[in-house]
C-alpha atoms as a PDB file:
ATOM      1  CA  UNK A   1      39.012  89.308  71.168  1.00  0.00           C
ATOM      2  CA  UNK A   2      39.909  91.404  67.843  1.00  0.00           C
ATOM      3  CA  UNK A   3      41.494  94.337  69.625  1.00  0.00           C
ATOM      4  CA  UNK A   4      44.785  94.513  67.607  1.00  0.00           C
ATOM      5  CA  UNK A   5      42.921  94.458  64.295  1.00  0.00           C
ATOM      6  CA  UNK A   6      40.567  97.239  65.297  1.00  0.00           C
ATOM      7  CA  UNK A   7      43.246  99.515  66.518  1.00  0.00           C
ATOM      8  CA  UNK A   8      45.421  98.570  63.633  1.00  0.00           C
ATOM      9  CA  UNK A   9      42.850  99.621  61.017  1.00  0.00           C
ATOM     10  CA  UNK A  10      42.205 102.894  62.823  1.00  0.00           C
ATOM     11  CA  UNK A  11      45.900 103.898  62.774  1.00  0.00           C
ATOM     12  CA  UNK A  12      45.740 103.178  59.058  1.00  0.00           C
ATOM     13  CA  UNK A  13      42.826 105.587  58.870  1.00  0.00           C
ATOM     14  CA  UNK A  14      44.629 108.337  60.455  1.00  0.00           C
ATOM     15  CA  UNK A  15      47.677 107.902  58.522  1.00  0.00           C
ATOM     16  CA  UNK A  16      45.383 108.128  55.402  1.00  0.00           C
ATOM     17  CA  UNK A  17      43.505 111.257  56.990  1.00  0.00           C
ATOM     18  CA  UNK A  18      44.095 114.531  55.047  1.00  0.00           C
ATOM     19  CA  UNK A  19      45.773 116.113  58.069  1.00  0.00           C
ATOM     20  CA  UNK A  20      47.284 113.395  58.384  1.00  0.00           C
ATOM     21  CA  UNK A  21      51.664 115.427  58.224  1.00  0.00           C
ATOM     22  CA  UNK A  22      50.344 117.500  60.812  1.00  0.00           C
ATOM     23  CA  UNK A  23      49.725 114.823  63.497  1.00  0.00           C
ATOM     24  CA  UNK A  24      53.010 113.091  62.586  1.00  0.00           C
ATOM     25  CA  UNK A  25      54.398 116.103  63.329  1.00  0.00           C
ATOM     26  CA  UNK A  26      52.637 116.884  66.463  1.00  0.00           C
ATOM     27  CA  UNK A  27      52.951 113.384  67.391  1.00  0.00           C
ATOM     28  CA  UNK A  28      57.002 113.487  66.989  1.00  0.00           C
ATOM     29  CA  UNK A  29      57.514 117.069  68.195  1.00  0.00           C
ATOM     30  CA  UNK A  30      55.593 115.868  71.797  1.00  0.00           C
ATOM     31  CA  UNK A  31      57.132 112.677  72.089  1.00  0.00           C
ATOM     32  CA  UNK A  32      60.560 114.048  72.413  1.00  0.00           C
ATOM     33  CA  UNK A  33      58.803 116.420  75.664  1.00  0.00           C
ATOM     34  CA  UNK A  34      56.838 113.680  77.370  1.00  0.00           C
ATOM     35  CA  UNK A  35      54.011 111.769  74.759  1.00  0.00           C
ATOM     36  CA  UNK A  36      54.921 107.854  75.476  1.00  0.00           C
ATOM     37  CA  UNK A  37      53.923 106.909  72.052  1.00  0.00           C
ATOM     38  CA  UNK A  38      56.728 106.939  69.561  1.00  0.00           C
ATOM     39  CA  UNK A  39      56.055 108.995  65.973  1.00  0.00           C
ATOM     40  CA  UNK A  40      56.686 105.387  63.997  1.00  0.00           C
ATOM     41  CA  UNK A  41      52.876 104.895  64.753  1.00  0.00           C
ATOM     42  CA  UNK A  42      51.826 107.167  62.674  1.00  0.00           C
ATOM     43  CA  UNK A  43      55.339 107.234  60.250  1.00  0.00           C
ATOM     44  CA  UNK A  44      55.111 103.714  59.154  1.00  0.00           C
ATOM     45  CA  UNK A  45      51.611 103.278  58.172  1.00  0.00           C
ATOM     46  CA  UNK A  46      52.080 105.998  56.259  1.00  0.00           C
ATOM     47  CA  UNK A  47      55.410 104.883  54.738  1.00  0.00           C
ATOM     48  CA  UNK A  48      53.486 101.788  53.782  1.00  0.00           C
ATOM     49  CA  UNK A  49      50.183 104.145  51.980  1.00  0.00           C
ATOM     50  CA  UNK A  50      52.511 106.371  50.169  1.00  0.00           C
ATOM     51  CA  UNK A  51      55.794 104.968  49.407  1.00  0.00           C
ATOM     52  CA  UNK A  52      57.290 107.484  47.494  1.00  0.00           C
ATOM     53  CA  UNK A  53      56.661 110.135  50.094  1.00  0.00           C
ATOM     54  CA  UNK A  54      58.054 107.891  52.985  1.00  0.00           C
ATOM     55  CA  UNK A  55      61.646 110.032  52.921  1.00  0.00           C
ATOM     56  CA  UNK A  56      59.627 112.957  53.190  1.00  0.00           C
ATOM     57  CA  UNK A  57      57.735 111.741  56.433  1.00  0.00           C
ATOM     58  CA  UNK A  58      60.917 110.522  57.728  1.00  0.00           C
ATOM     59  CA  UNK A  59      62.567 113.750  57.623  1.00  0.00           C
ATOM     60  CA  UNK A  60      59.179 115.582  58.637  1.00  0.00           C
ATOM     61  CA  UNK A  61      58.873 113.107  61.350  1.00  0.00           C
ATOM     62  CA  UNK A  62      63.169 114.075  62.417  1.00  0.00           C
ATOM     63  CA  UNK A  63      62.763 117.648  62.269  1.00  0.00           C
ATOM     64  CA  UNK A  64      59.693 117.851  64.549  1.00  0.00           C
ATOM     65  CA  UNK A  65      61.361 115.604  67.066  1.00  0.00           C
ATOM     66  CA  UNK A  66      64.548 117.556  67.312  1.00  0.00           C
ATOM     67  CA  UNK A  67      62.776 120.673  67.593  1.00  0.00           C
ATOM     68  CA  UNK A  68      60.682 118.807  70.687  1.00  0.00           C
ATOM     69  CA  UNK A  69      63.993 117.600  71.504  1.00  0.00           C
ATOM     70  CA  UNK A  70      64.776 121.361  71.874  1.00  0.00           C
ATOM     71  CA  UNK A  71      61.981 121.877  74.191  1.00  0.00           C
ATOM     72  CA  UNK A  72      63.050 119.018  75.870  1.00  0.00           C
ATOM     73  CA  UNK A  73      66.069 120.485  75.795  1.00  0.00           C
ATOM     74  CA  UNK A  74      65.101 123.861  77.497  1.00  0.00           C
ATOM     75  CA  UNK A  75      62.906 122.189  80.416  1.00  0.00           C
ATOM     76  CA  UNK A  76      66.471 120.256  81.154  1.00  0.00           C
ATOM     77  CA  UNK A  77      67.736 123.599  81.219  1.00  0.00           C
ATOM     78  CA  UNK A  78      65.417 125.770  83.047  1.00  0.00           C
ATOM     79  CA  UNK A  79      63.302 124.215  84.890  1.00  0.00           C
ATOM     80  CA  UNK A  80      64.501 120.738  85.789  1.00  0.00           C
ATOM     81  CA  UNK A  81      63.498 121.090  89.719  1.00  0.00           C
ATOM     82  CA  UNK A  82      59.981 122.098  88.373  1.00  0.00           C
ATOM     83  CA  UNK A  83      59.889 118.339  86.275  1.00  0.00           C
ATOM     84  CA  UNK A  84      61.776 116.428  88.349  1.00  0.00           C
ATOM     85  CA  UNK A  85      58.326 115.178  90.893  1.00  0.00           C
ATOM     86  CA  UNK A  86      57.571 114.420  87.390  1.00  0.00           C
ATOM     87  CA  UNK A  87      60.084 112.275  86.455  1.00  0.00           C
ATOM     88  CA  UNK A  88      60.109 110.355  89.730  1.00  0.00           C
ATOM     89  CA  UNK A  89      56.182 110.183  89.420  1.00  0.00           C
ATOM     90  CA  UNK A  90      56.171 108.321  85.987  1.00  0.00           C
ATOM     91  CA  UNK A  91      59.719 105.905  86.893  1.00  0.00           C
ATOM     92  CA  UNK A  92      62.554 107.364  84.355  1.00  0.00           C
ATOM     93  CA  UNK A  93      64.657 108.539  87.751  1.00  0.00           C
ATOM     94  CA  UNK A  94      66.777 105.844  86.792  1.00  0.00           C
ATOM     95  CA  UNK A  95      67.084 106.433  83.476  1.00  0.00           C
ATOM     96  CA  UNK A  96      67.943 109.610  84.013  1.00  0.00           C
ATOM     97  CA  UNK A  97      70.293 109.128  85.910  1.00  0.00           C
ATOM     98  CA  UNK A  98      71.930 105.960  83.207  1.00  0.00           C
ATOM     99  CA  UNK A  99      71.405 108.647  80.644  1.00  0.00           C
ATOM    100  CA  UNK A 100      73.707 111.078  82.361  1.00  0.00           C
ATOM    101  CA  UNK A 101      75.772 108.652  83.234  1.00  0.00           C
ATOM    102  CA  UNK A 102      76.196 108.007  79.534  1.00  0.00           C
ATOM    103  CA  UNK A 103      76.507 111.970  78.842  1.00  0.00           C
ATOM    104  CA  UNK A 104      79.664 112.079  81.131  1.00  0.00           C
ATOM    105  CA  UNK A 105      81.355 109.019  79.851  1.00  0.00           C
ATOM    106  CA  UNK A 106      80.817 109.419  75.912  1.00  0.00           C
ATOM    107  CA  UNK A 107      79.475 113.277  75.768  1.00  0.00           C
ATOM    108  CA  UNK A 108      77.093 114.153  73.062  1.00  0.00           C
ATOM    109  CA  UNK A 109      77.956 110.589  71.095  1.00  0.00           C
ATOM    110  CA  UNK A 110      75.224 109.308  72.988  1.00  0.00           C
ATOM    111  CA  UNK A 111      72.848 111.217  71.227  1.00  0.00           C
ATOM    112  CA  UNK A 112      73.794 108.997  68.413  1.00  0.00           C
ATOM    113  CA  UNK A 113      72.083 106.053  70.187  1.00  0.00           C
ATOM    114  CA  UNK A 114      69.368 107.860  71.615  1.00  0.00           C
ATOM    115  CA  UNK A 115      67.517 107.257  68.320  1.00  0.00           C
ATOM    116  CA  UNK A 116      67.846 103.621  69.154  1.00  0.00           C
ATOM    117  CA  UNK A 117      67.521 103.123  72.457  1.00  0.00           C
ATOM    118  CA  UNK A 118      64.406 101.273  74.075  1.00  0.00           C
ATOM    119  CA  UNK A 119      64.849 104.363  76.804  1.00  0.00           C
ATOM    120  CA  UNK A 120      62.453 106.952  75.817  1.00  0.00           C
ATOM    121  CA  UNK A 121      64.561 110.069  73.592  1.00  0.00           C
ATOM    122  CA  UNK A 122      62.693 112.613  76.173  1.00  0.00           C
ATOM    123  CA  UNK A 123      65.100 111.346  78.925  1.00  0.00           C
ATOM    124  CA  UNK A 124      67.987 112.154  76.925  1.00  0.00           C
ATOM    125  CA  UNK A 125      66.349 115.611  75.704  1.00  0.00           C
ATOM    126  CA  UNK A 126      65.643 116.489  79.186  1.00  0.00           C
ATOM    127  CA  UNK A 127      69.023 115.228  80.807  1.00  0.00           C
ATOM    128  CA  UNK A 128      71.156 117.334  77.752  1.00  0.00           C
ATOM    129  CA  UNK A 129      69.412 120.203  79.120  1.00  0.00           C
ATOM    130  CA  UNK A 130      69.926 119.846  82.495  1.00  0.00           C
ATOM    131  CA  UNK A 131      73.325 119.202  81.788  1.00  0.00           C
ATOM    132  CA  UNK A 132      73.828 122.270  80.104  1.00  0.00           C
ATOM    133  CA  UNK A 133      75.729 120.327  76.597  1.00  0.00           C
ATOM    134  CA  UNK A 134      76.134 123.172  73.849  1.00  0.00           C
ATOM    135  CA  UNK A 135      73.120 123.296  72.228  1.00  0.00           C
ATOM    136  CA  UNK A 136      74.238 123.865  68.838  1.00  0.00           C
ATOM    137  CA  UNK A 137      75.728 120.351  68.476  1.00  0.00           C
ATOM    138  CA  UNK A 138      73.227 118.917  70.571  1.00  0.00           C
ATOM    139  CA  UNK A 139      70.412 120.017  68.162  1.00  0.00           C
ATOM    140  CA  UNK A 140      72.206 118.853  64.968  1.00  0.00           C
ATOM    141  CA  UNK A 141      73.138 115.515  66.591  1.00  0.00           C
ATOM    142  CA  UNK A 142      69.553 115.175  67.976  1.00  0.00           C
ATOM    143  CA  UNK A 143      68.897 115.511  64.059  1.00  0.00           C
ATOM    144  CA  UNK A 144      70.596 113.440  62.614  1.00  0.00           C
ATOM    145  CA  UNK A 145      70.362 110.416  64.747  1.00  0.00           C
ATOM    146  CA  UNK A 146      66.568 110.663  64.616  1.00  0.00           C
ATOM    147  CA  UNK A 147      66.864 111.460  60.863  1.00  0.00           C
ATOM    148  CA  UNK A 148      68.768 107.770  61.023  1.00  0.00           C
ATOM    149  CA  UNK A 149      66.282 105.968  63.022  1.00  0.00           C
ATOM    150  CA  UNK A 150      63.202 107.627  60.768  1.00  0.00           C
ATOM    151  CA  UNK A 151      64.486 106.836  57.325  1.00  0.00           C
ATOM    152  CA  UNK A 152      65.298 103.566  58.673  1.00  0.00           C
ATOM    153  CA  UNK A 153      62.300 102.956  59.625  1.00  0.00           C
ATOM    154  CA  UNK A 154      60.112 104.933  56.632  1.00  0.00           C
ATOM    155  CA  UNK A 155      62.380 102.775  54.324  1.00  0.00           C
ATOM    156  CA  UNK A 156      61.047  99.337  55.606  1.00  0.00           C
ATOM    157  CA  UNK A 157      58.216 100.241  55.678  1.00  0.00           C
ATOM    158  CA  UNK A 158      58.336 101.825  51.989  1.00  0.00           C
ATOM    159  CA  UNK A 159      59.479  98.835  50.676  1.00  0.00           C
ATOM    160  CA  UNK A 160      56.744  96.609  51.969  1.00  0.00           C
ATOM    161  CA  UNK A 161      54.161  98.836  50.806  1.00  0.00           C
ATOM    162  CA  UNK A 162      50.518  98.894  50.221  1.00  0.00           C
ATOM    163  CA  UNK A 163      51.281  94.141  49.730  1.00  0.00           C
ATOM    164  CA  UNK A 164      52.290  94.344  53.555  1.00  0.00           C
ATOM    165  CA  UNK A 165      49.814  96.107  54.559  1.00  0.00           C
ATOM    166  CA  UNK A 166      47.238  93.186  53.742  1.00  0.00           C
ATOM    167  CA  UNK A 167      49.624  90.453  55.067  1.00  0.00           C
ATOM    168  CA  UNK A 168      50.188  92.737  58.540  1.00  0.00           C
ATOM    169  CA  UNK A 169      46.645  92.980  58.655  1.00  0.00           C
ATOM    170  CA  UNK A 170      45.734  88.827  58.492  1.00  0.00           C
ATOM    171  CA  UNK A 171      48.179  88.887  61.501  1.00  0.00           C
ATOM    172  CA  UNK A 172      48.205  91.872  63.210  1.00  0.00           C
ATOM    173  CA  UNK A 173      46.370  89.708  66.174  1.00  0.00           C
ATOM    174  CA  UNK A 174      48.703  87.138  66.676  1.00  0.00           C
ATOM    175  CA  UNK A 175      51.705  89.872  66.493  1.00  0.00           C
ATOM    176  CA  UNK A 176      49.968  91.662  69.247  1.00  0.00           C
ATOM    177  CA  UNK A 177      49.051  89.496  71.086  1.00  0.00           C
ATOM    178  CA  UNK A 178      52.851  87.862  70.998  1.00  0.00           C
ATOM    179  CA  UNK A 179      53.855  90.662  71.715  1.00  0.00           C
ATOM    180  CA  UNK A 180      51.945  91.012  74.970  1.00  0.00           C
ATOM    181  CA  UNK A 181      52.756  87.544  75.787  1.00  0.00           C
ATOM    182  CA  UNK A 182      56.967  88.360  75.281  1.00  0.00           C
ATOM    183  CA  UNK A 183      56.261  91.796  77.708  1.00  0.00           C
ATOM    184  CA  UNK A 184      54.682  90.129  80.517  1.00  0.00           C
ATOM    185  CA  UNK A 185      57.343  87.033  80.430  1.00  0.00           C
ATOM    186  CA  UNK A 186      60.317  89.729  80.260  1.00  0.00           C
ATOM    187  CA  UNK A 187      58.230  91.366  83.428  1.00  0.00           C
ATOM    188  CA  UNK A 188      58.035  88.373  85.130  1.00  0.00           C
ATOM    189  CA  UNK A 189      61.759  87.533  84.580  1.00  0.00           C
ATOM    190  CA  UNK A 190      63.220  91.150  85.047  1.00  0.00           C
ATOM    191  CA  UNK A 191      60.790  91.806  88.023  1.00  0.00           C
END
């Protein structure tokens, strides 16, 4: 079953699709509210097509996500109770509740590793709100730790280039399917 190589050469469509900014944008600026598909989807195949405008994509990619990160941000604030079934519904209550934890003990530093973090940056977004940080340095930390994680990312993928992109795509199906293999074992064990 080729299903890894099929979705892996439509990403790399998209990310070569003349509109292509825009819905790394979109993409990034919804992921910090509630998408559950991270903006290095779209970033790093097109990292890999253009490598000399992967910087650029990076820091498109950071500013839409801290300005989601805002809206994020302003849902914490205002209308938490109204989001809250929500959260419950979809299982981040108890992230939410380690990400606050995390708020009171280090403050806004966490921010800082919210860029890295396997919990999803919308958690954090919301949870700043609702914990009513000063936005100010909450939307230039937001910044610059995604700005970290994106030009991380847009670099590696840069420097691989258009050569990787033929190797990735001999192996894309054992990757995903390894991949699959490592989630449902760490299920298993972590169930």
């Amino acid at each position: 079953m080729k299903i890894f190589s099929k979705m892996y050469d439509k990403t790399m469509q998209w990310s070569r699709h003349r509109l292509a900014v825009y819905w790394l944008c979109f993409v990034s600026f919804i992921e910090a509210v509630f998408f559950p598909i991270p903006p290095d989807v779209m970033l790093i195949p097109m990292a890999m097509n253009k490598p000399k405008q992967a910087m650029k994509y990076a820091l498109y990619t950071a500013l839409a996500s801290m300005l989601g990160g805002l809206l994020g941000y302003a849902i914490g604030y205002y209308a938490y109770d109204f989001v809250q079934h929500y959260i419950i519904q979809f299982g981040y209550q108890a992230k939410m509740e380690q990400v606050i934890a995390w708020f009171d003990q280090w403050g806004i530093l966490v921010l800082f590793v919210a860029g890295f973090s396997p919990i999803p940056y919308k958690v954090f977004t919301i949870a700043g709100g609702l914990l009513h940080m000063a936005l100010l340095p909450f939307a230039v930390t937001a910044f610059v730790s995604r700005a970290a994680r994106f030009i991380l990312v847009a670099k590696l993928s840069a420097w691989g280039g258009p050569k990787i992109e033929a190797k990735l795509r001999r192996s894309i199906e054992v990757i995903g399917w390894g991949v699959v293999v490592l989630a449902v074992i760490a299920y298993l064990i972590l169930r």
